[in-house]
N, C-alpha and C. Protein backbone atom coordinates (compact mmCIF):
# COMPACT_ATOMS: atom_id res chain seq x y z
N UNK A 1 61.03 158.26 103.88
CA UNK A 1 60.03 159.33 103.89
C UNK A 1 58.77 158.83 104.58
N UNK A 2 58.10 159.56 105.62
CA UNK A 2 56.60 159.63 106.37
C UNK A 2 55.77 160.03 105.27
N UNK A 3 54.96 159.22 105.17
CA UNK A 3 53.25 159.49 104.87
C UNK A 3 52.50 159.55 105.57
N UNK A 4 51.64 160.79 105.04
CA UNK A 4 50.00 160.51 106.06
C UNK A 4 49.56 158.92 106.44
N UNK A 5 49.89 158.12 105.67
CA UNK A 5 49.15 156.75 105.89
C UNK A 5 49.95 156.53 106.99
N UNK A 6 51.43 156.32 107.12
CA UNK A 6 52.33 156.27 108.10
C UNK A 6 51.99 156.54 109.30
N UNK A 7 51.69 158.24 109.18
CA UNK A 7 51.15 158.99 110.91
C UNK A 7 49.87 158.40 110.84
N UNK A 8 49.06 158.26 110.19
CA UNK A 8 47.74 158.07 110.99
C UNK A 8 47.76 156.50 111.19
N UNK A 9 47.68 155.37 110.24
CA UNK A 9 47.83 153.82 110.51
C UNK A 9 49.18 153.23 110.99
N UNK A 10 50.20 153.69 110.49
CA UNK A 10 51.48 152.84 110.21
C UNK A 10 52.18 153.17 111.74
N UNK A 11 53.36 152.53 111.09
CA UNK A 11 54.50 152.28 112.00
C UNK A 11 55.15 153.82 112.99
N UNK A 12 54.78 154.76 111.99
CA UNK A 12 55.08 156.45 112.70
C UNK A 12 54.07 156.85 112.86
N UNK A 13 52.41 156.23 113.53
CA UNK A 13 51.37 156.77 114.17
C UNK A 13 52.27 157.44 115.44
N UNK A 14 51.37 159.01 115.73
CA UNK A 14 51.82 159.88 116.35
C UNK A 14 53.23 160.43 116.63
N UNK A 15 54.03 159.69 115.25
CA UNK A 15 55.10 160.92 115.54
C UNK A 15 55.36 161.82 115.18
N UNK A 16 56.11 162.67 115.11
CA UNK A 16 56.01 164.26 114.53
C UNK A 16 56.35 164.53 113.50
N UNK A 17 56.00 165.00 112.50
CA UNK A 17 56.36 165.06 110.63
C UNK A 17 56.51 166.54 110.69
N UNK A 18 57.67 166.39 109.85
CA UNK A 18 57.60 167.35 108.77
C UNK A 18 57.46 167.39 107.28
N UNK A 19 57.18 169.00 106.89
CA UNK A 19 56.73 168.71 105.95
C UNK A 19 57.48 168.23 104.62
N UNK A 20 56.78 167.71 103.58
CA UNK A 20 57.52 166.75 102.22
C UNK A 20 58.63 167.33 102.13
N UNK A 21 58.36 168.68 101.82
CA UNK A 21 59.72 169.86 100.96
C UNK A 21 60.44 170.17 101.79
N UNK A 22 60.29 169.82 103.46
CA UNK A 22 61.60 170.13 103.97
C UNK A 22 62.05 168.86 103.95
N UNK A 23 61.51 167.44 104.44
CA UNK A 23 62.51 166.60 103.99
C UNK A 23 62.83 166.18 103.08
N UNK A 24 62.64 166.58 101.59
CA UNK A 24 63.40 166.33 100.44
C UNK A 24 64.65 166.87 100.85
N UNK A 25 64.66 168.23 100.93
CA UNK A 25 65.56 169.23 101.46
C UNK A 25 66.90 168.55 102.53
N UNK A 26 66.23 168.35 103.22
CA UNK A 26 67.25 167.63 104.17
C UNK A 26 67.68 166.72 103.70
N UNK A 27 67.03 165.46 102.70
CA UNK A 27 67.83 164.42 101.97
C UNK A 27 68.65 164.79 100.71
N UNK A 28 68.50 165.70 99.85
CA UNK A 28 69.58 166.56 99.40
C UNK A 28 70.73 167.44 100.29
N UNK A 29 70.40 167.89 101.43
CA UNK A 29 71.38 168.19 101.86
C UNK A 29 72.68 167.12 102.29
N UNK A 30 71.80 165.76 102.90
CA UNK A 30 72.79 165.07 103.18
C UNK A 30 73.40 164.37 102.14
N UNK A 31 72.77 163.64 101.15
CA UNK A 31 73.69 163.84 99.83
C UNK A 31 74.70 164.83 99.25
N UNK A 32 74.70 165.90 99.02
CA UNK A 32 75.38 166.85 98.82
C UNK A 32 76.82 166.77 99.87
N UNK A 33 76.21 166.67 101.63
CA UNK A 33 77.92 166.34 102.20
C UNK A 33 78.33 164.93 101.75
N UNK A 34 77.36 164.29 101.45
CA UNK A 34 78.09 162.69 100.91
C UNK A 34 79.10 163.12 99.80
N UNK A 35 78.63 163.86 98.92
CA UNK A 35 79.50 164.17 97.50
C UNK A 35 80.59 164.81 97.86
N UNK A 36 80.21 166.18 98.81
CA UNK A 36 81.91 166.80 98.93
C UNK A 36 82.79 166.13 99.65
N UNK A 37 82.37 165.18 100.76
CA UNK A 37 83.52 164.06 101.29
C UNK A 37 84.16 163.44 100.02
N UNK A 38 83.52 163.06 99.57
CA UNK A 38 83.95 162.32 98.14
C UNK A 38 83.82 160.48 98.77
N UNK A 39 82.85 160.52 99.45
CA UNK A 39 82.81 158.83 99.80
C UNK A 39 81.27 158.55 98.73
N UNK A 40 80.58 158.93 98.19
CA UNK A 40 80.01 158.92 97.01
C UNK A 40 81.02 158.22 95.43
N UNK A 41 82.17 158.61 95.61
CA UNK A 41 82.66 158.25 94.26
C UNK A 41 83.28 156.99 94.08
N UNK A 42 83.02 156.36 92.88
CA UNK A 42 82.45 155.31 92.59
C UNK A 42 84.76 154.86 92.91
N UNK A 43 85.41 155.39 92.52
CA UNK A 43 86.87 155.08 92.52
C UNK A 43 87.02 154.74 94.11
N UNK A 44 86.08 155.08 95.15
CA UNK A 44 86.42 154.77 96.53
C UNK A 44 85.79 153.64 96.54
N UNK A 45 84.52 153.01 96.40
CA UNK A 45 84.14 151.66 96.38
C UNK A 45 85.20 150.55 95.48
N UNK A 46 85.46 151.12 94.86
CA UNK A 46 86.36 150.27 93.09
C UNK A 46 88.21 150.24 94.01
N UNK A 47 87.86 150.98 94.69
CA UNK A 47 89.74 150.83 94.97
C UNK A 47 89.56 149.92 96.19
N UNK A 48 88.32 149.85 97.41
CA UNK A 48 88.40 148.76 97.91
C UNK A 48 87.74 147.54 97.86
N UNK A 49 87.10 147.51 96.78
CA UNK A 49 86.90 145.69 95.54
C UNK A 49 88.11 145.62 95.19
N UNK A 50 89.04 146.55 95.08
CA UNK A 50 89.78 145.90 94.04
C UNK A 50 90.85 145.33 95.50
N UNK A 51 90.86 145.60 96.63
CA UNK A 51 91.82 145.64 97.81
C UNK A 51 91.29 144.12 97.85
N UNK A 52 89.59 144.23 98.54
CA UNK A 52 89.48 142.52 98.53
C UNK A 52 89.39 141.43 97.86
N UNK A 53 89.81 141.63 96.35
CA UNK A 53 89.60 140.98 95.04
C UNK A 53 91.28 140.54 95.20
N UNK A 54 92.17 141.57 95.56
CA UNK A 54 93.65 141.09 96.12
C UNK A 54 93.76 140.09 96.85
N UNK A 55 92.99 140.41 98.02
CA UNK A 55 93.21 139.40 99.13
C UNK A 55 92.75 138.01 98.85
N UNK A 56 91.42 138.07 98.44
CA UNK A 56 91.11 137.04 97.89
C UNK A 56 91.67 136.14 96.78
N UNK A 57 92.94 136.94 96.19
CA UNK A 57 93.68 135.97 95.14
C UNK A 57 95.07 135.75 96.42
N UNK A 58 95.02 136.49 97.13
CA UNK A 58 96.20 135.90 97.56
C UNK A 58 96.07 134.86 98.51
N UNK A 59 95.06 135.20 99.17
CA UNK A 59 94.44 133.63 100.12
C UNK A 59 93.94 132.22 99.31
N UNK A 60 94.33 132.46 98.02
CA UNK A 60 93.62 131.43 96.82
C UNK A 60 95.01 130.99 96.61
N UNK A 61 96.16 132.00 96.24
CA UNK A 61 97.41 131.68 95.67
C UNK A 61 98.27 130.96 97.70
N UNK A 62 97.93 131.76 98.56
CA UNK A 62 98.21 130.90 99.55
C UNK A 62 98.07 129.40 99.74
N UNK A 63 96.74 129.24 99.62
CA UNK A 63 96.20 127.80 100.08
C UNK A 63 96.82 126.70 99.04
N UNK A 64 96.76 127.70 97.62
CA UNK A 64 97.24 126.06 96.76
C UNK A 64 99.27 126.37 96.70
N UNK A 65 99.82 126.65 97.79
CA UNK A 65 100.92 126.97 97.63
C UNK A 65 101.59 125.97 98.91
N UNK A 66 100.57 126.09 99.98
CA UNK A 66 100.70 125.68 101.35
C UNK A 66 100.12 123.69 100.86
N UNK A 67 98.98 123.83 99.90
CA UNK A 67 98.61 122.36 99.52
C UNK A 67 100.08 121.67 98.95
N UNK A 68 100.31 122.85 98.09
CA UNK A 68 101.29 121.69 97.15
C UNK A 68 102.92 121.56 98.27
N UNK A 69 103.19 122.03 99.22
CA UNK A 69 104.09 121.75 99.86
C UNK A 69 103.99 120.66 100.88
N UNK A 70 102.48 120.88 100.98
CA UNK A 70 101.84 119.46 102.18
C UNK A 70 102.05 118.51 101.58
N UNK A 71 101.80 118.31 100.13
CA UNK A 71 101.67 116.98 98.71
C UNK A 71 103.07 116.65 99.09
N UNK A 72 103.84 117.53 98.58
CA UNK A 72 105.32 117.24 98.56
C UNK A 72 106.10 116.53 99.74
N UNK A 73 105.98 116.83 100.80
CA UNK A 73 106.17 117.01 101.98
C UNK A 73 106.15 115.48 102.40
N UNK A 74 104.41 115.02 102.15
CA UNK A 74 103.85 113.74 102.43
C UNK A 74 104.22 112.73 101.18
N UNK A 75 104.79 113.10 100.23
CA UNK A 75 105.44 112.46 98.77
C UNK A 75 106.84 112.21 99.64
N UNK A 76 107.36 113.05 99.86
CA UNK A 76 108.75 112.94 100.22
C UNK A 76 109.02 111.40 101.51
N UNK A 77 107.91 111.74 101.91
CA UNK A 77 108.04 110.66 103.46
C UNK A 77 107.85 109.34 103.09
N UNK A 78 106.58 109.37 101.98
CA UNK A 78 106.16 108.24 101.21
C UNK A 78 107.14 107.18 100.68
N UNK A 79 108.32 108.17 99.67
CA UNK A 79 109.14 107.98 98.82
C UNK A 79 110.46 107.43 99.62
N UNK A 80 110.86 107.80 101.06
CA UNK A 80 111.53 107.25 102.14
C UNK A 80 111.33 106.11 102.37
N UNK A 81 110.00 106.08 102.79
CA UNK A 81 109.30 104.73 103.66
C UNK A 81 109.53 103.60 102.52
N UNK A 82 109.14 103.72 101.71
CA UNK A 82 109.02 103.09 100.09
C UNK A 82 110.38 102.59 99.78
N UNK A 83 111.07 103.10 100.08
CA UNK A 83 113.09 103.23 99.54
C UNK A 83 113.50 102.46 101.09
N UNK A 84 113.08 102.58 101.84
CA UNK A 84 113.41 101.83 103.42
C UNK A 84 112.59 100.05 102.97
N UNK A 85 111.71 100.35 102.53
CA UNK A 85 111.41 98.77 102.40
C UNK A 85 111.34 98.11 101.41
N UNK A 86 112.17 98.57 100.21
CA UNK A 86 113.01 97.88 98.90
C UNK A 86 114.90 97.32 99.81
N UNK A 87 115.10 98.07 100.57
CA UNK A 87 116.19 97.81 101.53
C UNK A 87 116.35 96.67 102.27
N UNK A 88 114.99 96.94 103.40
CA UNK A 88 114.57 95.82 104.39
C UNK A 88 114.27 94.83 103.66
N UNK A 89 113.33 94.65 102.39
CA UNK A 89 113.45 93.24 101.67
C UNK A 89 114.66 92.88 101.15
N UNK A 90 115.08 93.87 100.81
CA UNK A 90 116.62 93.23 100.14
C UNK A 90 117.29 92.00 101.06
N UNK A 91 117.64 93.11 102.58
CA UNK A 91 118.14 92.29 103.20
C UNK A 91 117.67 91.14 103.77
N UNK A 92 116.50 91.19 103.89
CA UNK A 92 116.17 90.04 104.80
C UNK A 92 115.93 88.65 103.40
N UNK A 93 116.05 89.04 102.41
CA UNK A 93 116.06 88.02 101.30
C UNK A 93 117.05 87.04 101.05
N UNK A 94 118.27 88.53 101.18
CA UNK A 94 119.87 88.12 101.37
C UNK A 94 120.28 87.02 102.21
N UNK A 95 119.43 87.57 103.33
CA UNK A 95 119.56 86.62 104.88
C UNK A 95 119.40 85.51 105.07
N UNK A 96 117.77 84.96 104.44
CA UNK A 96 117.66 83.98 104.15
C UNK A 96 117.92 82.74 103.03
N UNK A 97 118.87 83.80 102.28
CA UNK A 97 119.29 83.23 100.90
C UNK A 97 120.39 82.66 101.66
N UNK A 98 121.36 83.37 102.43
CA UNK A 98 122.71 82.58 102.79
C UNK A 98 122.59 81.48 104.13
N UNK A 99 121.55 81.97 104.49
CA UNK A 99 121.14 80.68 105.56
C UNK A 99 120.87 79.33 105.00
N UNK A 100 119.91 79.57 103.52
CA UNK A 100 119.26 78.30 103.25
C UNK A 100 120.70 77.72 102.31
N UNK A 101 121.58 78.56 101.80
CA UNK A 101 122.77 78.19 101.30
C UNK A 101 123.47 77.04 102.20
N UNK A 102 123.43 77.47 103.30
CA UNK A 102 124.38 76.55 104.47
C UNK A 102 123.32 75.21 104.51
N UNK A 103 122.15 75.31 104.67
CA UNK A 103 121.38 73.95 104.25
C UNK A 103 121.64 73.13 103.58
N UNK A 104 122.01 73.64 102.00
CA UNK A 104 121.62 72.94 101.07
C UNK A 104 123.09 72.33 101.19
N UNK A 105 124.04 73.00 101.44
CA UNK A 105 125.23 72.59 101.80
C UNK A 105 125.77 70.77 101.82
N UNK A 106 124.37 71.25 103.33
CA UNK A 106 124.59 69.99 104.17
C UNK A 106 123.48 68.74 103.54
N UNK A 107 122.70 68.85 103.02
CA UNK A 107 121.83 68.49 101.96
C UNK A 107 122.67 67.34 100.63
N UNK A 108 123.63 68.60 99.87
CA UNK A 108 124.18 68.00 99.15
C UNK A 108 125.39 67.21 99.56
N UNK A 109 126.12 67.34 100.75
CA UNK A 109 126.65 66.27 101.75
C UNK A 109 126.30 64.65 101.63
N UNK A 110 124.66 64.83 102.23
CA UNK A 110 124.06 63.57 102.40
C UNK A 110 123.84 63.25 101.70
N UNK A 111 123.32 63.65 100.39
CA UNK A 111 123.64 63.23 99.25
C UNK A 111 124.18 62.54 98.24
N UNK A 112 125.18 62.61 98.55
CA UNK A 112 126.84 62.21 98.34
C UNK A 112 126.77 61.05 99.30
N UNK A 113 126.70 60.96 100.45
CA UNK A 113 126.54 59.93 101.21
C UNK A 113 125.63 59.28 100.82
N UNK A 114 123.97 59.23 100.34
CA UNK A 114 123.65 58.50 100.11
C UNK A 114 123.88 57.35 99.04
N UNK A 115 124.37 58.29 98.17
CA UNK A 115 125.22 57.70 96.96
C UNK A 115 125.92 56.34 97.30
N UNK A 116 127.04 56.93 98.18
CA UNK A 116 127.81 56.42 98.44
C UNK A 116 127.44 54.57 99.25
N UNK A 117 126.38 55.10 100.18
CA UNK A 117 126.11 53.78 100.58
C UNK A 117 125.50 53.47 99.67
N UNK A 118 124.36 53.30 98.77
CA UNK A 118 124.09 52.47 97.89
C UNK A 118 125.16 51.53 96.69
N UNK A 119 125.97 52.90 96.32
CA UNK A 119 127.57 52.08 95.77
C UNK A 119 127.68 50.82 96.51
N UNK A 120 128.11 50.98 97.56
CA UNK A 120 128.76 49.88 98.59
C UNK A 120 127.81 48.88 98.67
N UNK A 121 127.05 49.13 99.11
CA UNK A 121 125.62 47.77 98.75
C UNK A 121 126.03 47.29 97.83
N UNK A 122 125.91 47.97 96.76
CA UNK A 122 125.71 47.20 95.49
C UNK A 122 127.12 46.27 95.84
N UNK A 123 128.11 46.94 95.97
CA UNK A 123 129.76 45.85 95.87
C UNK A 123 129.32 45.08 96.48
N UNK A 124 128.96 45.30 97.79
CA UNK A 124 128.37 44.33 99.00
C UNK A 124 128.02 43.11 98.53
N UNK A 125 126.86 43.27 97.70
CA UNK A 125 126.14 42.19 97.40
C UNK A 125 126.32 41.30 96.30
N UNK A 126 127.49 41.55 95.52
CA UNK A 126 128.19 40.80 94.66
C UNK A 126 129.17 39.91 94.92
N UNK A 127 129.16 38.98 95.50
CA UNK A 127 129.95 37.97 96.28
C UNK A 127 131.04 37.41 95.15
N UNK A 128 130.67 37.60 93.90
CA UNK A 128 131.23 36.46 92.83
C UNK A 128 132.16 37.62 91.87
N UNK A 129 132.34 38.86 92.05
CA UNK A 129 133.14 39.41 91.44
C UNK A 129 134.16 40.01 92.54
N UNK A 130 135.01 39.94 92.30
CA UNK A 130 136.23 40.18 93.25
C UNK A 130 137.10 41.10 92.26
N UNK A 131 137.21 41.15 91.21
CA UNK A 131 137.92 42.12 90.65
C UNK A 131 137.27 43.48 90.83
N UNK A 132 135.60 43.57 91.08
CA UNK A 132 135.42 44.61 90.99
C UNK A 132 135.67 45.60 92.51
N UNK A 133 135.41 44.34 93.45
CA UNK A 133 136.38 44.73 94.55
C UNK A 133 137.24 45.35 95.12
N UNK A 134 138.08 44.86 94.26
CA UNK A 134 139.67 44.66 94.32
C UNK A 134 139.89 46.36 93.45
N UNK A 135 138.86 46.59 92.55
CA UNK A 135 139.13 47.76 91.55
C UNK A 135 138.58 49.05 92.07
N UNK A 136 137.69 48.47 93.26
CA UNK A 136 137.00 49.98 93.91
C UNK A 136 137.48 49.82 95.63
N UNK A 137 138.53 49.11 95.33
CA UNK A 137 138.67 48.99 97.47
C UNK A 137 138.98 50.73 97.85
N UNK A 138 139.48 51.49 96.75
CA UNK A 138 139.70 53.14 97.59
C UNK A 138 138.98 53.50 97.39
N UNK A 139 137.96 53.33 96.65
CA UNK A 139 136.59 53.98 97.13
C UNK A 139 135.44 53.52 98.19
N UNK A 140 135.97 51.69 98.05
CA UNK A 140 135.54 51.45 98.91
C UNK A 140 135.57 52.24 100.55
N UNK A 141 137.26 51.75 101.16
CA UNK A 141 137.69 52.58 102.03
C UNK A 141 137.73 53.96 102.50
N UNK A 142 137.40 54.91 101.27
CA UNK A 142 137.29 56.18 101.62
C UNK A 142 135.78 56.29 101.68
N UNK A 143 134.73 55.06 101.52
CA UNK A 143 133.40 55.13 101.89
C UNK A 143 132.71 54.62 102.60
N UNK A 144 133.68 53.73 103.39
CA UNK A 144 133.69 53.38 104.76
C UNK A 144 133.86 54.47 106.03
N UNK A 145 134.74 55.06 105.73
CA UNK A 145 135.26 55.76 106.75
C UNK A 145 134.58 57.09 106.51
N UNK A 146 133.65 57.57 105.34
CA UNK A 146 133.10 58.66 105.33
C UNK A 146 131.82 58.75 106.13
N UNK A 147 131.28 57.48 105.79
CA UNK A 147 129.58 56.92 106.11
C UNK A 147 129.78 57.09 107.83
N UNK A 148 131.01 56.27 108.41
CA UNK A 148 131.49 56.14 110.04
C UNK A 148 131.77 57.49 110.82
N UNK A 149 131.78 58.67 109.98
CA UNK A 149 132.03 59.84 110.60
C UNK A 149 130.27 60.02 111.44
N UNK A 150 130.61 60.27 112.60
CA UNK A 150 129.43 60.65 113.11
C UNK A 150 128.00 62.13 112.77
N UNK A 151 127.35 61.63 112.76
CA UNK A 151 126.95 62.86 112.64
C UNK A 151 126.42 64.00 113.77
N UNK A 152 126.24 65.02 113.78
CA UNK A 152 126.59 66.46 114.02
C UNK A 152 125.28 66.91 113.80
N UNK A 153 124.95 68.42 114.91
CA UNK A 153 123.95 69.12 115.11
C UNK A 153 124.28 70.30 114.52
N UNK A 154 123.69 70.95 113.40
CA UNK A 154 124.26 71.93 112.96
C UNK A 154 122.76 72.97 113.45
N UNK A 155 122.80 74.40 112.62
CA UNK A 155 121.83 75.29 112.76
C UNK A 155 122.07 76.37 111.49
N UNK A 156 121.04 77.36 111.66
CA UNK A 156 120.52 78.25 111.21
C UNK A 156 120.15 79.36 111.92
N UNK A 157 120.26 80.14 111.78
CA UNK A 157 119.58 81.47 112.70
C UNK A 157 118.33 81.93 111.77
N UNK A 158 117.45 81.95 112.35
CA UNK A 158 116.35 82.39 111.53
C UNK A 158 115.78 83.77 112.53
N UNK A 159 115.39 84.39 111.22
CA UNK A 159 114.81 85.85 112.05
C UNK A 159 113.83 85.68 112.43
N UNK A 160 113.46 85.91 113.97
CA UNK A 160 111.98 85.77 114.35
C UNK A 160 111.41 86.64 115.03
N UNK A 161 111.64 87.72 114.45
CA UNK A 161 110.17 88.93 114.80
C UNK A 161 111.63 90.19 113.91
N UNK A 162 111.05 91.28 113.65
CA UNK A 162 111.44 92.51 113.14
C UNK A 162 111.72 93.71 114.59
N UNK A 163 112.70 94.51 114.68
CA UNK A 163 112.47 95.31 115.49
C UNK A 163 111.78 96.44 114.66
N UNK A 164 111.09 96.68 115.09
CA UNK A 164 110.09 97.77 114.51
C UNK A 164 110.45 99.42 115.94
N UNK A 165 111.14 99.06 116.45
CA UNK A 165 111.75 100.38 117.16
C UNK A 165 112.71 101.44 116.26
N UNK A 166 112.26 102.75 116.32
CA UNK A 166 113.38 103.14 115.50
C UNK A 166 114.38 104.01 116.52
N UNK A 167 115.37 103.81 116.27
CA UNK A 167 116.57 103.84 117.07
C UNK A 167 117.10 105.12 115.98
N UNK A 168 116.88 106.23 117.19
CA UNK A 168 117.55 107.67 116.58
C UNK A 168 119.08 107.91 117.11
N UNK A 169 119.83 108.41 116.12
CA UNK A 169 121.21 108.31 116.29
C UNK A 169 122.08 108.85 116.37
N UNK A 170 122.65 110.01 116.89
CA UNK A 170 123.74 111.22 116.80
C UNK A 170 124.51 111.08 115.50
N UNK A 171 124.25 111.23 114.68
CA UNK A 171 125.34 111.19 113.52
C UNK A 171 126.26 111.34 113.52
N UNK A 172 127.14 112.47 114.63
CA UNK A 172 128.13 112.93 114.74
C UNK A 172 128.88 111.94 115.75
N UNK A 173 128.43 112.02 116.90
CA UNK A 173 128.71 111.27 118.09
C UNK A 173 128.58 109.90 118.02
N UNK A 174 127.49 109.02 116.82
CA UNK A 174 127.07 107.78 117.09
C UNK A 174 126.40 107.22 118.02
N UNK A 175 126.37 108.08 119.11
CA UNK A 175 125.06 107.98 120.53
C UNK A 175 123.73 107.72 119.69
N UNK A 176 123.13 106.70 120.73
CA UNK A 176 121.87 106.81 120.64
C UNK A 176 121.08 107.73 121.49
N UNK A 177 120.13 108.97 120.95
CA UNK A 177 119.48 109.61 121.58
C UNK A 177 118.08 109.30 122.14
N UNK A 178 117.59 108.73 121.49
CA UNK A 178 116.00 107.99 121.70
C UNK A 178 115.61 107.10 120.83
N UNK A 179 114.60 105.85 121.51
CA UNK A 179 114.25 105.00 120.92
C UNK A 179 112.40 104.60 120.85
N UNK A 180 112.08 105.11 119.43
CA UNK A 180 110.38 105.59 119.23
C UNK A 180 109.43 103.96 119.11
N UNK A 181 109.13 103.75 120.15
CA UNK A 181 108.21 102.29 119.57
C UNK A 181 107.34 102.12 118.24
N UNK A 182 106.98 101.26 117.76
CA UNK A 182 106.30 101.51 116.64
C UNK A 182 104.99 102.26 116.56
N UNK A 183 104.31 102.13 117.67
CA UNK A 183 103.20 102.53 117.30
C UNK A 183 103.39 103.73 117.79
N UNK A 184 104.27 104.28 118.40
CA UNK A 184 104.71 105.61 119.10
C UNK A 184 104.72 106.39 117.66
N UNK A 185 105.49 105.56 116.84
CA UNK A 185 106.14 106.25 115.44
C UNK A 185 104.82 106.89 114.46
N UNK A 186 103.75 105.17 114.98
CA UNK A 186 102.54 105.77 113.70
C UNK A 186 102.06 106.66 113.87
N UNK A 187 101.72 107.05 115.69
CA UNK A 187 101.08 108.02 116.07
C UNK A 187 101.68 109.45 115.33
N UNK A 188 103.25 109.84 115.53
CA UNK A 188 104.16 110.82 115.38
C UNK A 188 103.68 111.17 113.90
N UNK A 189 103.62 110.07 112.99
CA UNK A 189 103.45 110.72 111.98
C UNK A 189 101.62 110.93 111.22
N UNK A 190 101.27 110.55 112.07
CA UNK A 190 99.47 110.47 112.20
C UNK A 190 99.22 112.09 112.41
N UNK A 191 100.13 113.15 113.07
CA UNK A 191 100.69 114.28 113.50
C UNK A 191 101.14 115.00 112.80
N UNK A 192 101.91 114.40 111.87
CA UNK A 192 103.12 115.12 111.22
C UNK A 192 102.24 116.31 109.92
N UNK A 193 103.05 117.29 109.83
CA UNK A 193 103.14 118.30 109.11
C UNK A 193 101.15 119.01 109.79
N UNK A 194 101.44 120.15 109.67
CA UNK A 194 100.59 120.89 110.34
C UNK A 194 100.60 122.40 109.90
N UNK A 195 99.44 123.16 110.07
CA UNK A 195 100.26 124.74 109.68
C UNK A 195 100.95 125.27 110.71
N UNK A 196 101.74 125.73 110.28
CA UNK A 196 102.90 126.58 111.51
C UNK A 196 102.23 128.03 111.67
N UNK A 197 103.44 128.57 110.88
CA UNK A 197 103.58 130.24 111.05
C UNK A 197 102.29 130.88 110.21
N UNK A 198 101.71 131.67 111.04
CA UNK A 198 100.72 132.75 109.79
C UNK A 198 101.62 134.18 109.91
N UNK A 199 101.12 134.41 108.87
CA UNK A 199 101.23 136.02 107.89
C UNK A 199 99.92 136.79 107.45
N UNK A 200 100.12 137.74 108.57
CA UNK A 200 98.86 138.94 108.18
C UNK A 200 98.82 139.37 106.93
N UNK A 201 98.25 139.46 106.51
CA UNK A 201 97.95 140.24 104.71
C UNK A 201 96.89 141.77 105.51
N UNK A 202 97.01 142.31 105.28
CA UNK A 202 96.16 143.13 105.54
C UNK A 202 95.41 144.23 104.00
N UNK A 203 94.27 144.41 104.27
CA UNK A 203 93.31 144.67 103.30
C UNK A 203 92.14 145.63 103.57
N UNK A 204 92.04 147.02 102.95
CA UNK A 204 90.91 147.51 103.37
C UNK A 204 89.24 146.86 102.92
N UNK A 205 88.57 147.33 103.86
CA UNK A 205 87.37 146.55 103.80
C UNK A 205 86.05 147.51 104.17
């Protein structure tokens, strides 16, 4: 509504007024078409709160639906990786368990040999007993001829580096299809899981 203060100081100096009682008039009139449209009634505001009060639970029930499949998702890969290297230690424990086996092997060999030459010393150096001699000459002899066996270059294979390539595999065929370097791999999964597909919801507003 214009006031005199309006036309003569304010913001509607010199524009054209009419008078109070016709624009009451006119602002009841346009109320009145507000009411018979029926966009006045309070069930047309209330039915679309209640449209975006929907949306808003369903973009709430979305997000923690889409979270907990990401959790899962990244649990699942976790729980792989985790189960892949209770494996890889296994084996490589195994590995070195039967390697150092073949060591000790040769270990408890020399062993035995050392034994053995000290035995013989000892007979050795007893000049004045001859029965005892005479009572160990097959052990003597079989510790002669054990000590005289030459010795031999043996080995071990020891693992020295990990392939950290992962080698993808036709399951069906047994082909190899591709081979991901490691850091190719960290990157891939530095990547992994993302949002895909959207779904319009639609909502009056």
């Amino acid at each position: 509504m214009v006031t005199a203060y309006d036309v003569m100081f304010g913001k509607s100096k010199g524009h054209e007024v009419i008078e109070l009682s016709k624009a009451v008039s006119h602002i009841r009139e346009n109320l009145d078409k507000a009411t018979k449209t029926g966009i006045l009634k309070t069930d047309n505001t209330e039915g679309v709160l209640i449209d975006i009060r929907q949306a808003l639970n369903q973009c709430d029930q979305s997000k923690n639906q889409v979270l907990k499949e990401a959790e899962k998702s990244i649990k699942d890969l976790i729980k792989a990786l985790y189960e892949r290297k209770d494996v890889l230690i296994e084996n490589i424990n195994n590995y070195f368990l039967n390697e150092r086996k073949k060591i000790e092997e040769q270990e408890q060999v020399w062993r035995e040999k050392q034994k053995i030459t000290d035995d013989l010393l000892k007979l050795s150096s007893n000049r004045d007993d001859d029965h005892s001699l005479l009572e160990n000459s097959k052990y003597i002899a079989d510790g002669i001829q054990t000590l005289s066996e030459k010795t031999k270059f043996n080995h071990f294979e020891m693992i020295n580096s990990l392939d950290t390539t992962m080698h993808v595999i036709d399951d069906e065929t047994n082909v190899k299809k591709a081979d991901i370097p490691h850091e190719e791999l960290k990157r891939l999964i530095s990547q992994y899981i993302a949002p895909s597909e959207k779904k319009k919801i639609q909502y009056r507003c």
